[in-house]
PDB file of N, CA and C in Angstrom:
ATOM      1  N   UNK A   1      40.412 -24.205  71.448  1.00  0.00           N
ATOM      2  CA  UNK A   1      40.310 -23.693  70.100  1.00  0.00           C
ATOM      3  C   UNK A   1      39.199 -24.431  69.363  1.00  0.00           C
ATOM      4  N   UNK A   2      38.050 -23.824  69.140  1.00  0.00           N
ATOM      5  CA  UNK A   2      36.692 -24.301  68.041  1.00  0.00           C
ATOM      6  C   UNK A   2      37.584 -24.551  67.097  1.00  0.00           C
ATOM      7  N   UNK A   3      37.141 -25.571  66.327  1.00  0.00           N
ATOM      8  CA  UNK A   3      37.055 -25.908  64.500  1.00  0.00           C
ATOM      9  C   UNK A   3      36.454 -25.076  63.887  1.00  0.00           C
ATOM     10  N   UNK A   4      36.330 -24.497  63.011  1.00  0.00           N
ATOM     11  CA  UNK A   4      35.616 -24.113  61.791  1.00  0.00           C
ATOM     12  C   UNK A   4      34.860 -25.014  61.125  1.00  0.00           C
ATOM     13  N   UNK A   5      33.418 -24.226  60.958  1.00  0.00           N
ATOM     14  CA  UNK A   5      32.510 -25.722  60.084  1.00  0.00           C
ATOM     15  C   UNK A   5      33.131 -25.844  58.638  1.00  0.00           C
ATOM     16  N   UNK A   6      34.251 -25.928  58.393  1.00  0.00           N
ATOM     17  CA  UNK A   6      34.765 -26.260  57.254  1.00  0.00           C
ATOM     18  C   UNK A   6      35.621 -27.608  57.548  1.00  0.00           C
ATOM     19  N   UNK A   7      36.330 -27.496  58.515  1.00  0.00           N
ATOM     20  CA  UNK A   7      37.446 -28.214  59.500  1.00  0.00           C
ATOM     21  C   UNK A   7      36.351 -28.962  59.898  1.00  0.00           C
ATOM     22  N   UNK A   8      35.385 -28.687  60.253  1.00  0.00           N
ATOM     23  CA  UNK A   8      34.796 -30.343  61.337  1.00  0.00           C
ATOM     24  C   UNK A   8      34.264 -31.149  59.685  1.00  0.00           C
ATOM     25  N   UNK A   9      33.605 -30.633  58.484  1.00  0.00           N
ATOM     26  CA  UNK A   9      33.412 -31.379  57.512  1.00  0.00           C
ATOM     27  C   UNK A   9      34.250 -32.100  56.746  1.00  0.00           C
ATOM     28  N   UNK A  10      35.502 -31.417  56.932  1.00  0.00           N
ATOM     29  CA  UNK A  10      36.806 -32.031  56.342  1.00  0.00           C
ATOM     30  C   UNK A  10      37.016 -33.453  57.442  1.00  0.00           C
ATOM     31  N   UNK A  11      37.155 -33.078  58.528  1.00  0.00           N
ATOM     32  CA  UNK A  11      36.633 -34.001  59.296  1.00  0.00           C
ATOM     33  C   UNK A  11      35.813 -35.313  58.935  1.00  0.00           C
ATOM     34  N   UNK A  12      35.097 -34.712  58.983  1.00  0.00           N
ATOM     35  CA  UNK A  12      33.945 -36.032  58.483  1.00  0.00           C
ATOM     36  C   UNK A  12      33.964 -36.268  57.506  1.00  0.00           C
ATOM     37  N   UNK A  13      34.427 -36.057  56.466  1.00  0.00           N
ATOM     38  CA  UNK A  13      34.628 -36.638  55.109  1.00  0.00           C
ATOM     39  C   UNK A  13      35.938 -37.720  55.240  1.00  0.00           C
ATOM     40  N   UNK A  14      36.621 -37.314  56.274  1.00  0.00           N
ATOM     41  CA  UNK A  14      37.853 -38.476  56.064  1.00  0.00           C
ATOM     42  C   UNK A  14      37.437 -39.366  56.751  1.00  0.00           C
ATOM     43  N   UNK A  15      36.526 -39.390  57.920  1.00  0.00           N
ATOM     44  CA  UNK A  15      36.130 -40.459  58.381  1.00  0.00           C
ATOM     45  C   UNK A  15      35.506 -41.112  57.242  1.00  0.00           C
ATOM     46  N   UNK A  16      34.601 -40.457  56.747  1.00  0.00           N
ATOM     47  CA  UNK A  16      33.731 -41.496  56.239  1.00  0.00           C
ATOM     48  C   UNK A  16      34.546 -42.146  54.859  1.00  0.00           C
ATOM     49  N   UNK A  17      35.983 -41.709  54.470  1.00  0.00           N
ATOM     50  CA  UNK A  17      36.587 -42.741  53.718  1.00  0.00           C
ATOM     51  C   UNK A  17      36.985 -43.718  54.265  1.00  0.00           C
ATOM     52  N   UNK A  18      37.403 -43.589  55.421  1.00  0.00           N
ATOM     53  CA  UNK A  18      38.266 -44.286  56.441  1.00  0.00           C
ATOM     54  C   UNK A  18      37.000 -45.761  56.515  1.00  0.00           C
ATOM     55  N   UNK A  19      35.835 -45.098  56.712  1.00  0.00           N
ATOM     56  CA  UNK A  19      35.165 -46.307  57.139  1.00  0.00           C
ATOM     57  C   UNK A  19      34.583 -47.155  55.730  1.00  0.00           C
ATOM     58  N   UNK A  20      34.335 -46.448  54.581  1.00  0.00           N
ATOM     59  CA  UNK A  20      34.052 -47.204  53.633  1.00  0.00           C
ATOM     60  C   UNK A  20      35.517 -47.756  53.260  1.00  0.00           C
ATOM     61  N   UNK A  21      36.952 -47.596  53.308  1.00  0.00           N
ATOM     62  CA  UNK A  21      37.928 -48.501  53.173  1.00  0.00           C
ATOM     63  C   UNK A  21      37.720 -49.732  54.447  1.00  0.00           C
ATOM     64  N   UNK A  22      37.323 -49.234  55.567  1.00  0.00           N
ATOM     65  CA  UNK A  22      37.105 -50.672  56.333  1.00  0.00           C
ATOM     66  C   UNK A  22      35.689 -51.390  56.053  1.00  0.00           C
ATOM     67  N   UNK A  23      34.953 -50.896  55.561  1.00  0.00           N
ATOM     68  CA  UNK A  23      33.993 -51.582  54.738  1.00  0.00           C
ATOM     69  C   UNK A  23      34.505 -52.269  53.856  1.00  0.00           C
ATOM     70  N   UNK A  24      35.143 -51.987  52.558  1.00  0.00           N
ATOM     71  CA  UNK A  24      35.596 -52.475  51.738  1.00  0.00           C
ATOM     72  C   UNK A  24      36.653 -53.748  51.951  1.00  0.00           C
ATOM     73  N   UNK A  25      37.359 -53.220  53.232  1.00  0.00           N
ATOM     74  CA  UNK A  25      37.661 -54.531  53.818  1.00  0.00           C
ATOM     75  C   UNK A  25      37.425 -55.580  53.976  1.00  0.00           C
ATOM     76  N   UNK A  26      36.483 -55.060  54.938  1.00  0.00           N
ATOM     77  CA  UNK A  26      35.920 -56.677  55.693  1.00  0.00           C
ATOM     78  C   UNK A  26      35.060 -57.287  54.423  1.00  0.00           C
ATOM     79  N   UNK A  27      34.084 -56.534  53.235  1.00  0.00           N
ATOM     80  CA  UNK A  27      33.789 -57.159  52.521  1.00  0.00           C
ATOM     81  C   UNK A  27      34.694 -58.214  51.865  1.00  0.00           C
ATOM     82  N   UNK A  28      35.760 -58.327  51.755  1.00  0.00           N
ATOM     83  CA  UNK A  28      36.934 -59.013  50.900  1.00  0.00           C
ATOM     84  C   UNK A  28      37.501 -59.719  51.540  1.00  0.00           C
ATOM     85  N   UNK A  29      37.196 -59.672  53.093  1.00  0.00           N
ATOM     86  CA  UNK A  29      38.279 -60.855  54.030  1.00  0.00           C
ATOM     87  C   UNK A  29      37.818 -61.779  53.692  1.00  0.00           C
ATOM     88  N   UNK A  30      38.944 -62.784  53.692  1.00  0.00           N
ATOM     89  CA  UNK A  30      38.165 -64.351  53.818  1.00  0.00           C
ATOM     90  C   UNK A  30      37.927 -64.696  55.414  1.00  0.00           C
ATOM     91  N   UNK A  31      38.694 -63.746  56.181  1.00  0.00           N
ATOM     92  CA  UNK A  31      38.626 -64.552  57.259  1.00  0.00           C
ATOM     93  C   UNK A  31      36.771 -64.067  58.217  1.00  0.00           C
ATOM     94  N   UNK A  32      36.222 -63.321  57.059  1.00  0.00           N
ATOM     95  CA  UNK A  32      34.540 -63.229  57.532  1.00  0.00           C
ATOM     96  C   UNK A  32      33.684 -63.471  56.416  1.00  0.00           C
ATOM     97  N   UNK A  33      34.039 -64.864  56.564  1.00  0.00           N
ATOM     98  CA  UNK A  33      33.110 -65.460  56.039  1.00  0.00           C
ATOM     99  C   UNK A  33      31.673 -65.809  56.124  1.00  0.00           C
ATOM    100  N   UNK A  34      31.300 -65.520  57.300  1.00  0.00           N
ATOM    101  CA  UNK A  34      29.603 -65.956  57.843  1.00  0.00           C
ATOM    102  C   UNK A  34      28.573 -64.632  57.346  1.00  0.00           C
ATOM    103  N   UNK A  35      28.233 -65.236  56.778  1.00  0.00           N
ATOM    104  CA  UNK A  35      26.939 -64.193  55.987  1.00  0.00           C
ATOM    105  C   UNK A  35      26.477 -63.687  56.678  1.00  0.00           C
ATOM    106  N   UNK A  36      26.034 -64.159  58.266  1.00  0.00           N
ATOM    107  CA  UNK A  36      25.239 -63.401  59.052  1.00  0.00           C
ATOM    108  C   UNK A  36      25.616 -62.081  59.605  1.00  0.00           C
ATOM    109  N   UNK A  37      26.880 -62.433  60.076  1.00  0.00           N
ATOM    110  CA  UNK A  37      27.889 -61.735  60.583  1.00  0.00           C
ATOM    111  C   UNK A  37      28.524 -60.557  59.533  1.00  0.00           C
ATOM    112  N   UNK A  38      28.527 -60.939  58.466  1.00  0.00           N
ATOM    113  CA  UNK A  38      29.504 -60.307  57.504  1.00  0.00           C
ATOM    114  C   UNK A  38      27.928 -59.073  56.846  1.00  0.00           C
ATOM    115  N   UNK A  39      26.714 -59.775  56.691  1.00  0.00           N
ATOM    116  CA  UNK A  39      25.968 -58.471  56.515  1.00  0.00           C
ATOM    117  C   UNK A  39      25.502 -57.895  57.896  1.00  0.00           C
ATOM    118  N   UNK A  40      25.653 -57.987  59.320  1.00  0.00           N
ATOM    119  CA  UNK A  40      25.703 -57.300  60.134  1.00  0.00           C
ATOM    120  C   UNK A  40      26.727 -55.816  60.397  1.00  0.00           C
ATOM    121  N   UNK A  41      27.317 -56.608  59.614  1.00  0.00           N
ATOM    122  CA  UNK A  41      28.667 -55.931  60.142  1.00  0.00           C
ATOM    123  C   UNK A  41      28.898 -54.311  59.157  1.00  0.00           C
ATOM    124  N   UNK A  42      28.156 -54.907  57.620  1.00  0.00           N
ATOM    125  CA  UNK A  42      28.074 -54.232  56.498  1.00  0.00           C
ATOM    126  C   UNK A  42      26.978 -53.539  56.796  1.00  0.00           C
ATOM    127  N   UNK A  43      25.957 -53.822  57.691  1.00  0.00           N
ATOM    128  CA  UNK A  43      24.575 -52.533  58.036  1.00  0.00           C
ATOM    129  C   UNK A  43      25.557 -51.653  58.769  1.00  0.00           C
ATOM    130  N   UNK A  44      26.438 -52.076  59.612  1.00  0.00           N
ATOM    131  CA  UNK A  44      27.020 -50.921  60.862  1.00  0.00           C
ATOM    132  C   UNK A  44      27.684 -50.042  59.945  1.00  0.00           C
ATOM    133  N   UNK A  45      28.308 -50.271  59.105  1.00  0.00           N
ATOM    134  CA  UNK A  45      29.195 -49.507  58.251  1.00  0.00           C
ATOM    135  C   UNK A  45      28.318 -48.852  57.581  1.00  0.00           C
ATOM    136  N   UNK A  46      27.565 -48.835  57.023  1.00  0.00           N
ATOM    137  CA  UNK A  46      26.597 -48.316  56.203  1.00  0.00           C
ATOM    138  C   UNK A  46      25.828 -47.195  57.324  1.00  0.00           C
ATOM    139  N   UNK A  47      24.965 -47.824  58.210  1.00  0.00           N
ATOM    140  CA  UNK A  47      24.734 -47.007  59.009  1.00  0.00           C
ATOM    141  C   UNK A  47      25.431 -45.204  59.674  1.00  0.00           C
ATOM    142  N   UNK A  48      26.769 -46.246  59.965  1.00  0.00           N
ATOM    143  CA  UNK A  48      27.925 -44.727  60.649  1.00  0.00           C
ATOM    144  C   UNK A  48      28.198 -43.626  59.524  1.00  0.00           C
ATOM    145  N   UNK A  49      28.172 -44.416  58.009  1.00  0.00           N
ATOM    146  CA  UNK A  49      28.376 -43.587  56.646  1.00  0.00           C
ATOM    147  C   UNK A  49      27.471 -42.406  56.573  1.00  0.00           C
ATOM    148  N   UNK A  50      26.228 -43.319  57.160  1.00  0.00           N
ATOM    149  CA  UNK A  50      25.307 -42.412  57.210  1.00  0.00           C
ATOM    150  C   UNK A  50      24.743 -41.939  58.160  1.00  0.00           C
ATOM    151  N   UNK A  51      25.307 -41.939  58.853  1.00  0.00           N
ATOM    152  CA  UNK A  51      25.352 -40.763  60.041  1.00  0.00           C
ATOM    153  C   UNK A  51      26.250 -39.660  60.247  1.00  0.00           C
ATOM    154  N   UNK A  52      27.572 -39.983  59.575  1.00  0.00           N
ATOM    155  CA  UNK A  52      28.433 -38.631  59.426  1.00  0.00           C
ATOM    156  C   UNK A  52      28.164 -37.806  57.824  1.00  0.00           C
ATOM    157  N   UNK A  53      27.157 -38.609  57.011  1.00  0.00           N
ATOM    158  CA  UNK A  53      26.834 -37.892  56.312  1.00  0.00           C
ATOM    159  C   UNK A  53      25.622 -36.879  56.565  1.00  0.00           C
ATOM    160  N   UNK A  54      24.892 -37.307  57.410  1.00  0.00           N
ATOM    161  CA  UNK A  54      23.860 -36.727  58.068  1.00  0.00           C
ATOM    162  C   UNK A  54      24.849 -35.212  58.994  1.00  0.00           C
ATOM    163  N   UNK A  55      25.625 -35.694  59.473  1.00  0.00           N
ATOM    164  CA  UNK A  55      26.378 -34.734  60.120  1.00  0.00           C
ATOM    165  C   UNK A  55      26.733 -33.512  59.616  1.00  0.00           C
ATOM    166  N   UNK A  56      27.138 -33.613  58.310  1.00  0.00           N
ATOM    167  CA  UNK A  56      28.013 -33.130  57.352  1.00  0.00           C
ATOM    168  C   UNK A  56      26.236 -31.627  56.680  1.00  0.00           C
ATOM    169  N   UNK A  57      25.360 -32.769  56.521  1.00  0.00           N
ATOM    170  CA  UNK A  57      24.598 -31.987  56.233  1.00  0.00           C
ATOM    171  C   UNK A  57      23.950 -30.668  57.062  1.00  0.00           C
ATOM    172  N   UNK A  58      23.422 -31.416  58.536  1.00  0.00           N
ATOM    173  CA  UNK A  58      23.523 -30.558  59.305  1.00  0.00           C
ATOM    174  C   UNK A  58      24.387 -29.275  59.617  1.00  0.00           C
ATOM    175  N   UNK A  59      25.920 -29.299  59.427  1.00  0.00           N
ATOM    176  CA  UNK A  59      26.868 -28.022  59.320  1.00  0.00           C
ATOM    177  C   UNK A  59      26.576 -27.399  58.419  1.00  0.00           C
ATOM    178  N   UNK A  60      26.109 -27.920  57.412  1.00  0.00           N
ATOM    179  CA  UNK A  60      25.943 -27.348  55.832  1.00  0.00           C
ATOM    180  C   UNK A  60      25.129 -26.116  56.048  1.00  0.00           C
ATOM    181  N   UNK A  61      23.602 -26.282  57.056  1.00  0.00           N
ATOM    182  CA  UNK A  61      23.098 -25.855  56.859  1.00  0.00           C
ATOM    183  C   UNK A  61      23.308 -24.415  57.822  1.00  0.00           C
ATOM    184  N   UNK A  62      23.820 -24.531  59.135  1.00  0.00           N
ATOM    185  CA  UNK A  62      24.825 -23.670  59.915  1.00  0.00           C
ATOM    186  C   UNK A  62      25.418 -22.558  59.253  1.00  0.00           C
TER     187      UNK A  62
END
């Protein structure tokens, strides 16, 4: 059974809360504390945000 490009964007919109709440996370742990690590970690998140937003656009245009 296909999704509907409505269903795969709904889709990707919950991911991408899902991942800015684990963004928002790890920003606030204490237990990642190392700057290096902690803005590595904050490009990946940022990155995937924006890649299922990229996604999202692409269906759009479908």
């Amino acid at each position: 059974m296909d999704l509907s490009i409505e269903q795969k964007i709904e889709i990707l919109e919950h991911e991408i809360k899902n991942l800015e709440y684990g963004k928002q996370w790890y920003s606030n742990s204490p237990l990642h504390s190392n700057q290096l690590k902690r803005t590595i970690q904050m490009n990946a998140y940022d990155n995937r945000i924006q890649d299922k937003y990229k996604q999202i656009k692409k269906l759009s245009k479908s």
